[in-house]
Protein backbone atom coordinates (compact mmCIF):
# COMPACT_ATOMS: atom_id res chain seq x y z
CA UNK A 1 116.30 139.83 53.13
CA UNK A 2 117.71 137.69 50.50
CA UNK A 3 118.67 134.31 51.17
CA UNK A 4 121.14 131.70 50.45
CA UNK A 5 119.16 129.20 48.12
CA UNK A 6 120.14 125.51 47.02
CA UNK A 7 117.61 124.04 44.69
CA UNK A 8 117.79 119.74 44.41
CA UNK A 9 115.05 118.33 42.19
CA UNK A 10 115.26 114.12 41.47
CA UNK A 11 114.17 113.23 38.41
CA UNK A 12 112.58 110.24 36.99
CA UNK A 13 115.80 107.66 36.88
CA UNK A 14 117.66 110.17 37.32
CA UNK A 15 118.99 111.72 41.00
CA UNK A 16 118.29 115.68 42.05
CA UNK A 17 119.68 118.72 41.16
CA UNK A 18 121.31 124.71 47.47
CA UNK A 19 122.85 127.94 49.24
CA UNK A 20 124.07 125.58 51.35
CA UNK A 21 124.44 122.23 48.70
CA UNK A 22 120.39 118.89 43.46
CA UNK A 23 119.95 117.52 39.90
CA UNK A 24 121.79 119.18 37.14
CA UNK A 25 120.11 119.51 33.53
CA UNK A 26 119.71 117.74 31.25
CA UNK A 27 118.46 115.09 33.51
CA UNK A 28 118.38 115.32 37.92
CA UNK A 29 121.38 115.44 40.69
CA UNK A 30 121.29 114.88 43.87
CA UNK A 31 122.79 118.04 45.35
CA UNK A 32 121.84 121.43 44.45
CA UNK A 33 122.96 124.64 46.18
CA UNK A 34 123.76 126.11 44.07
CA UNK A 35 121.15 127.33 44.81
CA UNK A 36 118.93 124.40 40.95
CA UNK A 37 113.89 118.33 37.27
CA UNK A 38 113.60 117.56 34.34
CA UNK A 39 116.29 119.09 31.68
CA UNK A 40 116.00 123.19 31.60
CA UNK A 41 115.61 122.75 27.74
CA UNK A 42 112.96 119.81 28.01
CA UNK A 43 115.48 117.33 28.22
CA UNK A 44 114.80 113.20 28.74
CA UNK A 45 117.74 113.90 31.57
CA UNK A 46 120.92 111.33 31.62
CA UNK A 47 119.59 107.71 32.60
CA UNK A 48 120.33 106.85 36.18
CA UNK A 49 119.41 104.34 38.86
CA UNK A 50 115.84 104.99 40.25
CA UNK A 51 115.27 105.17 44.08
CA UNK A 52 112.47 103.39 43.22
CA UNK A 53 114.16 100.62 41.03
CA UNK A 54 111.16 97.83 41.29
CA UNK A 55 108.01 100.49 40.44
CA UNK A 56 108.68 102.76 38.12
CA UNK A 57 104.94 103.97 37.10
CA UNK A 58 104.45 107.35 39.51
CA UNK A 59 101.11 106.14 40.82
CA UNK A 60 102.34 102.86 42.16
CA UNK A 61 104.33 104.53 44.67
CA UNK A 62 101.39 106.36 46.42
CA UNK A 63 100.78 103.23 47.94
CA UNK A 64 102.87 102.66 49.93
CA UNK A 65 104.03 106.03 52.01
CA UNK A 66 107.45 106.31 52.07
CA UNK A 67 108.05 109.47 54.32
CA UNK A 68 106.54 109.64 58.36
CA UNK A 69 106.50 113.00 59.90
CA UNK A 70 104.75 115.03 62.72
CA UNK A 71 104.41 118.80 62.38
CA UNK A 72 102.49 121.68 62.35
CA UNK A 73 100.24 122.32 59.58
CA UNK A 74 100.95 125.41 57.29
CA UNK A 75 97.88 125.54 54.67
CA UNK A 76 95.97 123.20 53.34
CA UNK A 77 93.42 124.12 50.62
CA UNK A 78 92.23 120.55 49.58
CA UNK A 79 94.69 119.70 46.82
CA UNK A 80 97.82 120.68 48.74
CA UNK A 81 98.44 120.03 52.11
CA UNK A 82 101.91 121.83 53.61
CA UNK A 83 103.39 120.79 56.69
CA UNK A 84 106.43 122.07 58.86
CA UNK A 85 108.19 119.41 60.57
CA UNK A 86 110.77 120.03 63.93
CA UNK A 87 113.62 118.79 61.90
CA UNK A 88 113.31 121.93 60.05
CA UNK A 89 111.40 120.74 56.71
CA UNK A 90 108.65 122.17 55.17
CA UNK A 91 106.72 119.23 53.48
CA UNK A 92 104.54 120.18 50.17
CA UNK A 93 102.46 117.10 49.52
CA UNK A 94 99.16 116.89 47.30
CA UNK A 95 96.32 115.55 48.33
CA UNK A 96 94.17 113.36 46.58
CA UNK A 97 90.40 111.50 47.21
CA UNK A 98 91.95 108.68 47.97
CA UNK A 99 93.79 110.88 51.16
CA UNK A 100 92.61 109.60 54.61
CA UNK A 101 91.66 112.19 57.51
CA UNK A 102 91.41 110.88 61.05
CA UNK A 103 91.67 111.60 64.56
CA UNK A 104 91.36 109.06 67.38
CA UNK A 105 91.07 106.42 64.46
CA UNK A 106 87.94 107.75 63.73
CA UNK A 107 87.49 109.68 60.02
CA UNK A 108 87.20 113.31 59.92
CA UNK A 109 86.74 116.02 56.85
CA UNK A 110 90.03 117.21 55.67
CA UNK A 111 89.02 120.53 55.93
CA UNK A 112 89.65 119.99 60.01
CA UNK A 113 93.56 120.29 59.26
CA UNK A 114 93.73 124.52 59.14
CA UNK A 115 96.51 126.06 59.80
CA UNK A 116 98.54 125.22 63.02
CA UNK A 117 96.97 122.28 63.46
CA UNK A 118 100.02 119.22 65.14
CA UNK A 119 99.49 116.45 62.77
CA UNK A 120 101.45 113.25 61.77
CA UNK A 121 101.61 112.53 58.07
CA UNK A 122 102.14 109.69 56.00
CA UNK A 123 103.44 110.01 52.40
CA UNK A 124 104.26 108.33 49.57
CA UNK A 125 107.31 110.11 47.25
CA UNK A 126 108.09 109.47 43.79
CA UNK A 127 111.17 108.98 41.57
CA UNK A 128 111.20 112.85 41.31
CA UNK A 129 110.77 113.14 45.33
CA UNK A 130 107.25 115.18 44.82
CA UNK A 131 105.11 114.19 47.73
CA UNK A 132 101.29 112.56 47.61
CA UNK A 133 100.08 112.28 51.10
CA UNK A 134 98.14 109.42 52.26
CA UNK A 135 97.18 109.77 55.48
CA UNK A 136 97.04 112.62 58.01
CA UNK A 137 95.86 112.26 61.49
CA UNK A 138 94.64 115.51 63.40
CA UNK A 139 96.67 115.09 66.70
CA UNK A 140 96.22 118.54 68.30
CA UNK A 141 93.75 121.58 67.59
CA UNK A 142 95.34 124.97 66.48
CA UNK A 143 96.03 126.80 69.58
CA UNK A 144 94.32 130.37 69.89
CA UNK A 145 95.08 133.13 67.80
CA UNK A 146 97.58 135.56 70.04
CA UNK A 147 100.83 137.47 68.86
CA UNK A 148 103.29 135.21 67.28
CA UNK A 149 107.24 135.79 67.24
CA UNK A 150 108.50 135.59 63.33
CA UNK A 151 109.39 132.47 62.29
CA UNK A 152 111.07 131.33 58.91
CA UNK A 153 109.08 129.85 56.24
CA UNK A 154 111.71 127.40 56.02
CA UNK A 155 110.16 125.39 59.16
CA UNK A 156 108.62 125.29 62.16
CA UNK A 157 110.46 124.93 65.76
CA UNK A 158 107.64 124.01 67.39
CA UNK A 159 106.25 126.10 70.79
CA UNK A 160 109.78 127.03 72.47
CA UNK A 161 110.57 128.22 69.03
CA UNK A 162 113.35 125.71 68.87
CA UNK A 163 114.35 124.11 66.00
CA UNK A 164 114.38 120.16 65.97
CA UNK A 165 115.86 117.89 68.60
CA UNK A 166 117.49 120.16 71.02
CA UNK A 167 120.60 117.40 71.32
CA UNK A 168 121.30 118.10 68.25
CA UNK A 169 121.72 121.90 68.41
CA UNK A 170 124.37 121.06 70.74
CA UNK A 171 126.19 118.74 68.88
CA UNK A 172 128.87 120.15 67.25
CA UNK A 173 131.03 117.88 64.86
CA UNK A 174 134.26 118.61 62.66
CA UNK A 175 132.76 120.23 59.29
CA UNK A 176 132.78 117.23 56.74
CA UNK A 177 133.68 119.17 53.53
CA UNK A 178 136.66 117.82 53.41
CA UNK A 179 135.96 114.10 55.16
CA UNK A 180 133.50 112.91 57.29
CA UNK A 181 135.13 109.86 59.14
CA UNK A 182 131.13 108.79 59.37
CA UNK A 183 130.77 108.75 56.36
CA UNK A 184 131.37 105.57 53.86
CA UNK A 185 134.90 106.00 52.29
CA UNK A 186 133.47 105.45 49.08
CA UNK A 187 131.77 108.72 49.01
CA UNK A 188 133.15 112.05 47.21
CA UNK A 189 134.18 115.26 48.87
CA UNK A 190 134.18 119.25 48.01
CA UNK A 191 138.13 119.44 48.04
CA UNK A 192 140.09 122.08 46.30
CA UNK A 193 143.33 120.73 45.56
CA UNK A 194 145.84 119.20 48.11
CA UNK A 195 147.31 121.30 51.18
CA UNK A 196 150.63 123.99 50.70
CA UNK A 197 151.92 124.50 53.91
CA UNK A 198 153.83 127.43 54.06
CA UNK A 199 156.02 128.20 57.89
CA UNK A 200 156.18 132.20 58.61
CA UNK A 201 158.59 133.27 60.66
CA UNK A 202 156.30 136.01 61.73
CA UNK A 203 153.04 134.54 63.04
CA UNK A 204 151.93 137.67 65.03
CA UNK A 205 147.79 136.77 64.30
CA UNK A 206 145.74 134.98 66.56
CA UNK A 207 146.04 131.89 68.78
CA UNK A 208 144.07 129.75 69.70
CA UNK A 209 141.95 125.84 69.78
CA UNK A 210 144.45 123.59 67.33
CA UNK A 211 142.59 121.52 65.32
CA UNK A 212 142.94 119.50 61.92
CA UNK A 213 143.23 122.16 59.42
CA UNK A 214 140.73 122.22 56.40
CA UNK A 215 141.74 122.23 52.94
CA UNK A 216 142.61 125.58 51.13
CA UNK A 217 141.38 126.74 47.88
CA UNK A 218 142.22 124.70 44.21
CA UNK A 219 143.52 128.18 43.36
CA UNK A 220 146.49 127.19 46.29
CA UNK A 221 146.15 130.32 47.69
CA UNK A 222 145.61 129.77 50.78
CA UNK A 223 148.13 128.57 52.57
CA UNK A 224 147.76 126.78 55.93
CA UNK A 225 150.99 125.86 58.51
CA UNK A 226 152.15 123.00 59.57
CA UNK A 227 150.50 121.12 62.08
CA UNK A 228 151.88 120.85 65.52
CA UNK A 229 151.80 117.80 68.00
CA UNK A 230 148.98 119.67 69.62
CA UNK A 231 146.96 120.01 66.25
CA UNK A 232 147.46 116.36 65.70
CA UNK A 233 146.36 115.24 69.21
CA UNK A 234 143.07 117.57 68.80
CA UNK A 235 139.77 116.18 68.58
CA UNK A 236 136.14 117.08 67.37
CA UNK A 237 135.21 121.51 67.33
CA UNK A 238 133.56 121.34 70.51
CA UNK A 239 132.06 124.58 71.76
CA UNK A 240 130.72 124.78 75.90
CA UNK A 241 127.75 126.78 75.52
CA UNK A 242 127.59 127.73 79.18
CA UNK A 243 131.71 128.77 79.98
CA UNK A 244 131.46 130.74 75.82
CA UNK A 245 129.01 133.42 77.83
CA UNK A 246 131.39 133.80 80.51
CA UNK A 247 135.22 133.36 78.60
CA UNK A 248 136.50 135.42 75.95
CA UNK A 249 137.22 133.35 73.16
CA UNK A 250 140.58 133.38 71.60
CA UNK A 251 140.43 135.30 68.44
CA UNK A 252 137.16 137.01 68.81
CA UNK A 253 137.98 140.40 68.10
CA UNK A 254 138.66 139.49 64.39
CA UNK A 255 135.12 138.08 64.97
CA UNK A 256 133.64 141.20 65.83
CA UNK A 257 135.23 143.64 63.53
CA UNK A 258 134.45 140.86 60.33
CA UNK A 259 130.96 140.78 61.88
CA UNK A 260 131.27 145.11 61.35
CA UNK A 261 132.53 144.87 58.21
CA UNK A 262 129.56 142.47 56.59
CA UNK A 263 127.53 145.01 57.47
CA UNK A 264 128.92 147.59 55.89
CA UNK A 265 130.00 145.24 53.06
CA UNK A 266 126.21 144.73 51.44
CA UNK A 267 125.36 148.04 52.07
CA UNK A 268 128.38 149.72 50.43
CA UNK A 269 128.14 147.36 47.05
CA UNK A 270 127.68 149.27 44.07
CA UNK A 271 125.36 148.16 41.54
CA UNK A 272 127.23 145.58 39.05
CA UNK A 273 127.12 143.20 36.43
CA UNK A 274 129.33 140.10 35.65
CA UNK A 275 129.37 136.73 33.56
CA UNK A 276 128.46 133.44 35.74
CA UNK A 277 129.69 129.72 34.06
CA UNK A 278 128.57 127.22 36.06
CA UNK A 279 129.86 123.51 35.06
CA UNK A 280 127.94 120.82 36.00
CA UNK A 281 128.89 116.74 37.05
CA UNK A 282 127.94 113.62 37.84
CA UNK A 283 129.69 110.82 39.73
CA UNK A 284 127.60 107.43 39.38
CA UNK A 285 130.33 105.69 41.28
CA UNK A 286 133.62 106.50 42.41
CA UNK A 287 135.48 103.76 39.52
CA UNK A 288 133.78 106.20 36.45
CA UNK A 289 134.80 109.65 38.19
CA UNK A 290 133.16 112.61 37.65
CA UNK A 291 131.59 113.03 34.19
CA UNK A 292 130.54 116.65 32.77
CA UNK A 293 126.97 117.19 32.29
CA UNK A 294 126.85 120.66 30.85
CA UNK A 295 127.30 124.32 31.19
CA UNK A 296 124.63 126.94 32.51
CA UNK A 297 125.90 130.35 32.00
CA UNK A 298 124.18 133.80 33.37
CA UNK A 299 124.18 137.58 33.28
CA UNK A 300 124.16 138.20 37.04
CA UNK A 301 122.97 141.62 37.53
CA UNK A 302 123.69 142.98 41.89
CA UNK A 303 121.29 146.03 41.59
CA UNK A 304 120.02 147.79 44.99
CA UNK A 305 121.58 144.40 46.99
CA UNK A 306 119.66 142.13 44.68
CA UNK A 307 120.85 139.70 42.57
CA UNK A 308 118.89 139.01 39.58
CA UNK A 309 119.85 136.26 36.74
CA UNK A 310 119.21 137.36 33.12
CA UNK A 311 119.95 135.63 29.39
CA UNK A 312 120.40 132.13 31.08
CA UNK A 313 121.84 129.40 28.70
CA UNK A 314 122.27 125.62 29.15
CA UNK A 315 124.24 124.05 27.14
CA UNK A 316 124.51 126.68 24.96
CA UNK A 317 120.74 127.11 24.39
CA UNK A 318 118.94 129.98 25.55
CA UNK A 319 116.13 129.38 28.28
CA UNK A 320 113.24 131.93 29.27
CA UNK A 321 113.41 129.80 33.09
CA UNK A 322 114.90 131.37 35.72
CA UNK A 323 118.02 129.93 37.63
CA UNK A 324 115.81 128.22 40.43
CA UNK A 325 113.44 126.70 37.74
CA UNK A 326 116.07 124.94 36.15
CA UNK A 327 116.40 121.43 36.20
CA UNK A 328 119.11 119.76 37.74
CA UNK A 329 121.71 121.54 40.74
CA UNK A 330 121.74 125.43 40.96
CA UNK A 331 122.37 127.65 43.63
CA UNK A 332 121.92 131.68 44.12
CA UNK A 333 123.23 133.72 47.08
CA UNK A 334 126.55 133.64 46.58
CA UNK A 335 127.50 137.16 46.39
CA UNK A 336 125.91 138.86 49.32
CA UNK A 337 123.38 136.57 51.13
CA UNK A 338 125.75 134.28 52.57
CA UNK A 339 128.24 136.84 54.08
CA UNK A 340 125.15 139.04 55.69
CA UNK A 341 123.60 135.18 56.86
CA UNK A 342 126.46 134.19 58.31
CA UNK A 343 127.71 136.99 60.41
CA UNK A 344 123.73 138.46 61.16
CA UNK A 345 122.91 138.60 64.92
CA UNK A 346 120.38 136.41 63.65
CA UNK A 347 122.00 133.60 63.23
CA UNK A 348 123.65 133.50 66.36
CA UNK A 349 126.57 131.75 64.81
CA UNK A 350 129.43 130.03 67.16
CA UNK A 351 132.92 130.64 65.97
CA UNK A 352 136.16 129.01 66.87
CA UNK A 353 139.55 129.80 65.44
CA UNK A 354 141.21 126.96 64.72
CA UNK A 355 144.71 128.58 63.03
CA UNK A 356 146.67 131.14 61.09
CA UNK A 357 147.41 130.71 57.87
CA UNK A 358 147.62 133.39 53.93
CA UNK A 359 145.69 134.31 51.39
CA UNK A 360 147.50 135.97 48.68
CA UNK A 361 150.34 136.57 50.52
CA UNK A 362 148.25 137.87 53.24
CA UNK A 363 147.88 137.14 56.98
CA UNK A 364 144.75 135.19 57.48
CA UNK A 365 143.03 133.25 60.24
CA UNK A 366 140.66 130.24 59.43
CA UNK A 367 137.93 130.05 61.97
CA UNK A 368 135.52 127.26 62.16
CA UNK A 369 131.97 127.68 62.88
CA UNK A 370 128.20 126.23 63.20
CA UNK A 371 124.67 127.88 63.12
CA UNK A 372 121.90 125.99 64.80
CA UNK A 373 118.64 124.33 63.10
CA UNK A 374 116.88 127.38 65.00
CA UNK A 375 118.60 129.88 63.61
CA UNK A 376 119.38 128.68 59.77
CA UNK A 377 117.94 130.64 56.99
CA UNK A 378 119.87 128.34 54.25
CA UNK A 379 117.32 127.39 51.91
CA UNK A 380 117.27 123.77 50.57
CA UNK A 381 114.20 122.31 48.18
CA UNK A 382 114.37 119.00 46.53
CA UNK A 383 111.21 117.87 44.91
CA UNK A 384 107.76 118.05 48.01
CA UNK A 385 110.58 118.20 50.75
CA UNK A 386 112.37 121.53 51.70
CA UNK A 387 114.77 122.24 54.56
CA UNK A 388 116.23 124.41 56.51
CA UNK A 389 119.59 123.17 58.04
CA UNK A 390 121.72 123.59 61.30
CA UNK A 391 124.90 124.03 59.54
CA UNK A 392 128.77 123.90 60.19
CA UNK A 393 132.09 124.79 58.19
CA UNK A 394 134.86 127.14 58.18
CA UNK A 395 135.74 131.02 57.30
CA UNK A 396 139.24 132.42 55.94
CA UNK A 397 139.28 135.60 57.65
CA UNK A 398 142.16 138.60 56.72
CA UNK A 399 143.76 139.74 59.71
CA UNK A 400 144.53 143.44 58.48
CA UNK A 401 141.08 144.17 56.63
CA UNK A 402 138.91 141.77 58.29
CA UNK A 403 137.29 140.59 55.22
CA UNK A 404 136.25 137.06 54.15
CA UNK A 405 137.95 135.34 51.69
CA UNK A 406 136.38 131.99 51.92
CA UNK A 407 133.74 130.25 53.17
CA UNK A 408 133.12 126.51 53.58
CA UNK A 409 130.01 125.16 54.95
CA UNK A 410 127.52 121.91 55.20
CA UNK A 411 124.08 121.06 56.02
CA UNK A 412 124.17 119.23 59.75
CA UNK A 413 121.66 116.42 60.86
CA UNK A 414 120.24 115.92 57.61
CA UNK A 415 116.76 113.94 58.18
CA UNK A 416 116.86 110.65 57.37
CA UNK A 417 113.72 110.97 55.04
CA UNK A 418 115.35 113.77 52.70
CA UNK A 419 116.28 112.23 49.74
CA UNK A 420 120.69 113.88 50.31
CA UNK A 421 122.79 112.57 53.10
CA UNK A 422 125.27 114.96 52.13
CA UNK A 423 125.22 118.79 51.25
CA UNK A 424 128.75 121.20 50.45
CA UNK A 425 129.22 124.51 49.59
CA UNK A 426 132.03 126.77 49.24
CA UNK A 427 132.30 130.19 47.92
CA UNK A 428 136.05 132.38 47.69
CA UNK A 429 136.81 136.07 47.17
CA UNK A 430 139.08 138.36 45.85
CA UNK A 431 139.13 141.83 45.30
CA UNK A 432 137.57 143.15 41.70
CA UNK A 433 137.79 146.14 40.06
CA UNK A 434 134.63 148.33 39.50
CA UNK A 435 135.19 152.02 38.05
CA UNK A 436 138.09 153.37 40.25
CA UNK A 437 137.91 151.10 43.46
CA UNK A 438 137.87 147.70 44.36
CA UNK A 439 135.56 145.60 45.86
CA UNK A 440 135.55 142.05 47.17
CA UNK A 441 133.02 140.02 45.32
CA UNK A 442 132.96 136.15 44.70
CA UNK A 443 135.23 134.88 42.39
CA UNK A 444 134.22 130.80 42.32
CA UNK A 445 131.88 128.74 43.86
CA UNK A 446 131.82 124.76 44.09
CA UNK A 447 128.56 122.31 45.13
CA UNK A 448 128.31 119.04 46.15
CA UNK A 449 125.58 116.79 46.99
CA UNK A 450 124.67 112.99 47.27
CA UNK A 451 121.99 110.80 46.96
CA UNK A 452 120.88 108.98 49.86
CA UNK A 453 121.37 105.37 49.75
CA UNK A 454 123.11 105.81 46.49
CA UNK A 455 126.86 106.24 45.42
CA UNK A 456 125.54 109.07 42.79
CA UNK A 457 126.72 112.73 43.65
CA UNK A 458 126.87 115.65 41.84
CA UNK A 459 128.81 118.58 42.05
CA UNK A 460 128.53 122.23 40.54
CA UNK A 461 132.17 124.57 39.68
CA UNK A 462 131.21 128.11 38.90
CA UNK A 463 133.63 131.29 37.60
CA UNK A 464 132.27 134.64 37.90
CA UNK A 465 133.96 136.77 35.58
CA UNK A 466 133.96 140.20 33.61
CA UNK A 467 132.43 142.34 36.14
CA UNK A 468 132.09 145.75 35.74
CA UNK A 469 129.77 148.58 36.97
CA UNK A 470 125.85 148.32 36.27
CA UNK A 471 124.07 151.89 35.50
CA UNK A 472 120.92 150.44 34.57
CA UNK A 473 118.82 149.64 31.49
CA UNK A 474 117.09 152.67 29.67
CA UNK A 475 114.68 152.87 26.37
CA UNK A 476 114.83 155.75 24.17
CA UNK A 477 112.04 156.51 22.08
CA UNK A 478 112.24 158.19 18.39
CA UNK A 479 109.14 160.39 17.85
């Protein structure tokens, strides 16, 4: 199954580039998403403040480790040693003579650390957030081979199959797309222009939780009401795990028949073409705003419920990379992945409907939601570190057809040793035109990351346009 991916890559001086939320050629960005390094085109990349401002020669910084983790050991084949951690990263690190094997303070060969071996690692990161371990000490022995349940490559949840700190699957905070209240004021957020409330008379759809209501799309169509006393008075999307198995929750048949229609949605897409621009910023600090970097544009071709990327240009250059070699922030996923992640069985998502609102001048209901670490299959990678997230956000939902029309969402309990503190992404639809029917596809996407410990963010606006139906590519041949 395809997945939602969001690529970040930090670059020398300059910051990395998600599915969620990277670096964006010609230089690095902090957020990614979409699912992103050094420039595509072999670019010196835009100059920006170093994480490592004092030593700037790579090889300094493997002495002292910067990143502490314990986790189970994936492969390790004597020049690259991958780890997955409980927080749900998968750490690639390379491994060098100077690399120090021990257990019980006593040196061992490396080649003790196989596969599913519990070890704690120390390792030093560069300016471009690639990984050199310098110490690993064998803590437990692999257990014995015996039938394993399937677990993402994304990271491992250690023997109960859980993912991270169990706490924190059950916290469940306010989506912070809009504005994290923990979060420093000086830092950006994925908005999309300010709110249109719009009163019906007729508000037949469903009722339910009140709660703050998130920002609709920069195209202002969608509409959210006004906010009652109640809404006003509501606090943090809370969700009882123990009294949702026993109580219906308000709204949940438009749940259900959304979560009938995804499936149906991926499998019911005709093959098709379209035109991806994807413009890319940069926001060094909130006083110079967000400056354009440049434009990646694609040939997105959706054949057999794949999505492949063809005749990729940045900055008006052709490149023979693919999207998630590029340097900088880019981000794949966004046309069928995300809809068939978020409403699997797999991914056990919670929803809560928080109001009723339009889209197009249609009857709509926003729901929020979150999936747990556990459960994620949103894809993250920035430089040796790559995670899997518990997420959060919120879904416009038509009431009549029971289609999506937007999705917000944001990476949850972020470690503290990945280089972003902060990862947004938000994809709307609309109904397109293919042949004779119509189809709902994506119509924009926006990204948004942030460097941790640093005011620079980056964000990612992409248009998909021109789409029309995709009969394949054929070579005749003139005897």
């Amino acid at each position: 199954m395809s997945k939602a991916v969001l690529v970040l890559i930090l670059i020398s001086a300059v910051p990395c580039a998600a599915q969620y939320p990277g670096q964006y050629p010609p230089g690095g960005y902090p957020p990614g998403q979409y699912p992103p390094g050094q420039g595509p085109t072999g670019g010196s990349g835009i100059p920006m403040p170093s994480r490592h401002k004092k030593d700037r020669n790579k090889t300094s910084d493997a002495s002292q480790p910067t990143i502490s983790a314990e986790g189970k050991t994936v492969s390790n084949d004597g020049r690259k040693l991958v780890v997955n951690t409980q927080d749900g990263r998968e750490l690639t690190m390379a491994v060098t003579p100077q690399t120090k094997f021990t257990r019980s303070g006593s040196d061992i060969p490396g080649e003790k650390i196989v596969p599913r071996t519990t070890v704690h690692v120390e390792a030093a990161q560069d300016n471009e957030a690639n990984l050199t371990v310098v110490s690993v000490e064998l803590l437990k022995d692999a257990p014995p081979e015996m039938p394993e349940a399937r677990t993402s490559t994304g990271g491992q949840r250690g023997a109960d199959g859980a993912g991270g700190n169990a706490a924190d699957d059950d916290v469940l905070t306010r989506p912070t797309i809009l504005k994290d209240p923990n979060e420093p004021a000086d830092r950006p957020i994925l908005k999309h222009g300010q709110s249109t409330y719009s009163p019906r008379d007729d508000d037949s759809g469903p009722s339910g939780p009140t709660l703050t209501p998130p920002r609709p799309a920069s195209t202002q169509t969608a509409q959210t009401k006004p906010q009652t006393d109640a809404q006003h008075d509501s606090g943090d999307f809370t969700i009882d795990g123990e009294k949702a198995t026993v109580q219906r929750i308000p709204g949940q048949e438009l749940v259900d028949r959304t979560k009938d229609w995804a499936v149906g949605f991926t499998q019911g897409l005709p093959n098709f073409v379209c035109q991806q621009m994807t413009t890319r910023y940069m926001e060094q600090s909130r006083s110079d705003g967000w400056q354009p970097l440049d434009v990646v544009t694609a040939k997105v071709v959706y054949e057999d419920g794949k999505e492949e990327y063809r005749d990729i240009t940045v900055g008006g250059r052709r490149t023979n990379k693919s999207m998630l070699e590029l340097g900088g922030s880019t981000s794949t996923g966004e046309f069928a992945s995300t809809l068939r992640s978020l409403f699997s069985q797999g991914s056990r998502a919670e929803f809560k409907l928080v109001q009723s609102t339009t889209v197009n001048g249609s009857a709509a209901a926003i729901y929020d939601f979150k999936v747990a670490l556990r459960n994620s299959d949103w894809y993250i990678s920035v430089g040796g570190q790559a995670l899997r997230p518990a997420y959060s956000g919120s879904v416009w939902i038509d009431k009549a057809s029971a289609e999506v029309r937007r999705i917000e969402m944001q990476a949850d309990n972020i470690p503290k040793d990945f280089p972003l503190d902060s990862i947004q992404w938000a994809v709307d639809y609309d109904e397109v035109s293919l042949g004779t029917s119509k189809f709902l596809l994506p119509v924009h996407a926006d990204n948004l990351g942030c460097q941790r410990g640093s005011p620079i963010c980056t964000k990612n606006s992409t248009d998909f346009r021109d789409y029309h139906k995709y009969t394949g590519e054929s070579t005749i041949t003139f005897k």
